[in-house]
Protein backbone atom coordinates (compact mmCIF):
# COMPACT_ATOMS: atom_id res chain seq x y z
CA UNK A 1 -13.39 -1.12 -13.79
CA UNK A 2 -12.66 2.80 -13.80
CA UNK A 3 -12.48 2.91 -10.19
CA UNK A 4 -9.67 0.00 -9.46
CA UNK A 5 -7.86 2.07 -12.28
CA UNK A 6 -8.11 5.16 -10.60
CA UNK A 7 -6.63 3.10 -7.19
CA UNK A 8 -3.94 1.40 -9.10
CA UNK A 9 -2.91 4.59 -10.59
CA UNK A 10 -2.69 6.56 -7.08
CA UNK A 11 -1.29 2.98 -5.68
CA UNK A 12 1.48 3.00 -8.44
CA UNK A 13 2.18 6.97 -8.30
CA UNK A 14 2.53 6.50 -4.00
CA UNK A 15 5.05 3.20 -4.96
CA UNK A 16 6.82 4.94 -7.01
CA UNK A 17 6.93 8.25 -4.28
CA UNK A 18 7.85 5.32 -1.55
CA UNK A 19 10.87 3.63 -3.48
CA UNK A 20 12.46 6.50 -2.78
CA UNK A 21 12.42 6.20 1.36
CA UNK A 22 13.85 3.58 3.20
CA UNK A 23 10.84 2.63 4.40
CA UNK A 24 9.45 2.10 1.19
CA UNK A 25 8.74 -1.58 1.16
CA UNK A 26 6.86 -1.63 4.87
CA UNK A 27 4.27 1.03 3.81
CA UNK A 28 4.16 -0.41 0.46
CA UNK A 29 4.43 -4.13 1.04
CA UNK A 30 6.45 -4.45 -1.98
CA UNK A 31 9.69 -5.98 -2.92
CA UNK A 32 12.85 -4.21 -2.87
CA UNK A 33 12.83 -5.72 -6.35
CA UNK A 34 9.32 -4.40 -6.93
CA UNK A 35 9.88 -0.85 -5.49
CA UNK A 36 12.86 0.04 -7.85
CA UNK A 37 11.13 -0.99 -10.87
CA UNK A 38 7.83 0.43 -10.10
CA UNK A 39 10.39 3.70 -9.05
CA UNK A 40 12.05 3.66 -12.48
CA UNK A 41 8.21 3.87 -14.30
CA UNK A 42 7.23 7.23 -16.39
CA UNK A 43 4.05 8.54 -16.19
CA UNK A 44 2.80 6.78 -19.00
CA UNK A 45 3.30 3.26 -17.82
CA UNK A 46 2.23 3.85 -14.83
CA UNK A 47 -1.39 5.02 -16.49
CA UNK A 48 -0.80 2.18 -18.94
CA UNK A 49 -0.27 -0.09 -16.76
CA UNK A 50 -3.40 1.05 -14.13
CA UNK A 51 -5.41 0.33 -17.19
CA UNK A 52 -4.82 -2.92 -17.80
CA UNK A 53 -6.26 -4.76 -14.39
CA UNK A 54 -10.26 -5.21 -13.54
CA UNK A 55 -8.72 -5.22 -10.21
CA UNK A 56 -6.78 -3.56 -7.53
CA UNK A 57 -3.03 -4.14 -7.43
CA UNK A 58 -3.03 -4.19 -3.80
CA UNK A 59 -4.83 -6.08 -0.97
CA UNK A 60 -4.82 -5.53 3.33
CA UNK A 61 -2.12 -6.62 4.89
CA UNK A 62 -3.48 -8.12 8.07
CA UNK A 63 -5.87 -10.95 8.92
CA UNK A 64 -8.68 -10.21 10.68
CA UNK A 65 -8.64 -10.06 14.21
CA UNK A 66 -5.77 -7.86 13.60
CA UNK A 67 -8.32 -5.36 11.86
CA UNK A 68 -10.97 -6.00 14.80
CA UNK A 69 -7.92 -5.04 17.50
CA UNK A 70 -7.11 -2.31 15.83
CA UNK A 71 -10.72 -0.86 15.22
CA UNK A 72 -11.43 -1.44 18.71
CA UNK A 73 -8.15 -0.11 20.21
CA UNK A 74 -8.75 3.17 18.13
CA UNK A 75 -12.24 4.21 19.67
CA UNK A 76 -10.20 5.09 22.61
CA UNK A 77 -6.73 5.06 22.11
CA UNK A 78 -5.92 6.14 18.20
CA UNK A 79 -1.92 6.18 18.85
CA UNK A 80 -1.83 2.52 20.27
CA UNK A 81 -3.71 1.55 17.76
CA UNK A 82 -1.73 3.11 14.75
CA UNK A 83 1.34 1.43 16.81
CA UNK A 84 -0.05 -1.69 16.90
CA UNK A 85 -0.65 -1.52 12.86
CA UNK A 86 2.59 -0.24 12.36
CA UNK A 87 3.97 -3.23 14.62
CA UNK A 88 1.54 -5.96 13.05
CA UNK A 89 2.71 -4.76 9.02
CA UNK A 90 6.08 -5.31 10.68
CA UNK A 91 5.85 -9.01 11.24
């Protein structure tokens, strides 16, 4: 249980670092809605809140043979294949 509140914690603190980019909600995969309230948390509710879950706040974003493309595609060719992430989180 420590560990997913260790990667909620650094999830939360990077959210809260992202609602304040434009980009925020593609490299987050949050809400507008989401960002600004996880943007608006202190400190102590983020740790609070990190605390409280058994499990991780966030998941992967892309299916499967999206994560076997882009595995493959980066043995050889590391830009397409950060690209082609970029472009697949996009859809």
């Amino acid at each position: 249980m420590q560990d997913a509140a260790i990667l909620n914690r650094n999830f939360l603190l990077q959210a809260r670092e992202a609602a304040k980019k434009p980009e925020g909600g593609l490299t987050t995969g949050l809400s507008p809605t989401m960002l600004k309230r996880i943007g608006d948390m202190t400190n102590a509710e983020i740790e609070q809140f990190s605390q409280l879950l058994p499990i991780t706040m966030f998941t992967l974003r892309v299916d499967t043979a999206a994560l076997d493309r882009i595995l493959e595609t980066s043995k050889t060719k590391p830009v397409a294949a950060a690209s082609y992430l970029v472009s697949a989180l996009a859809r």
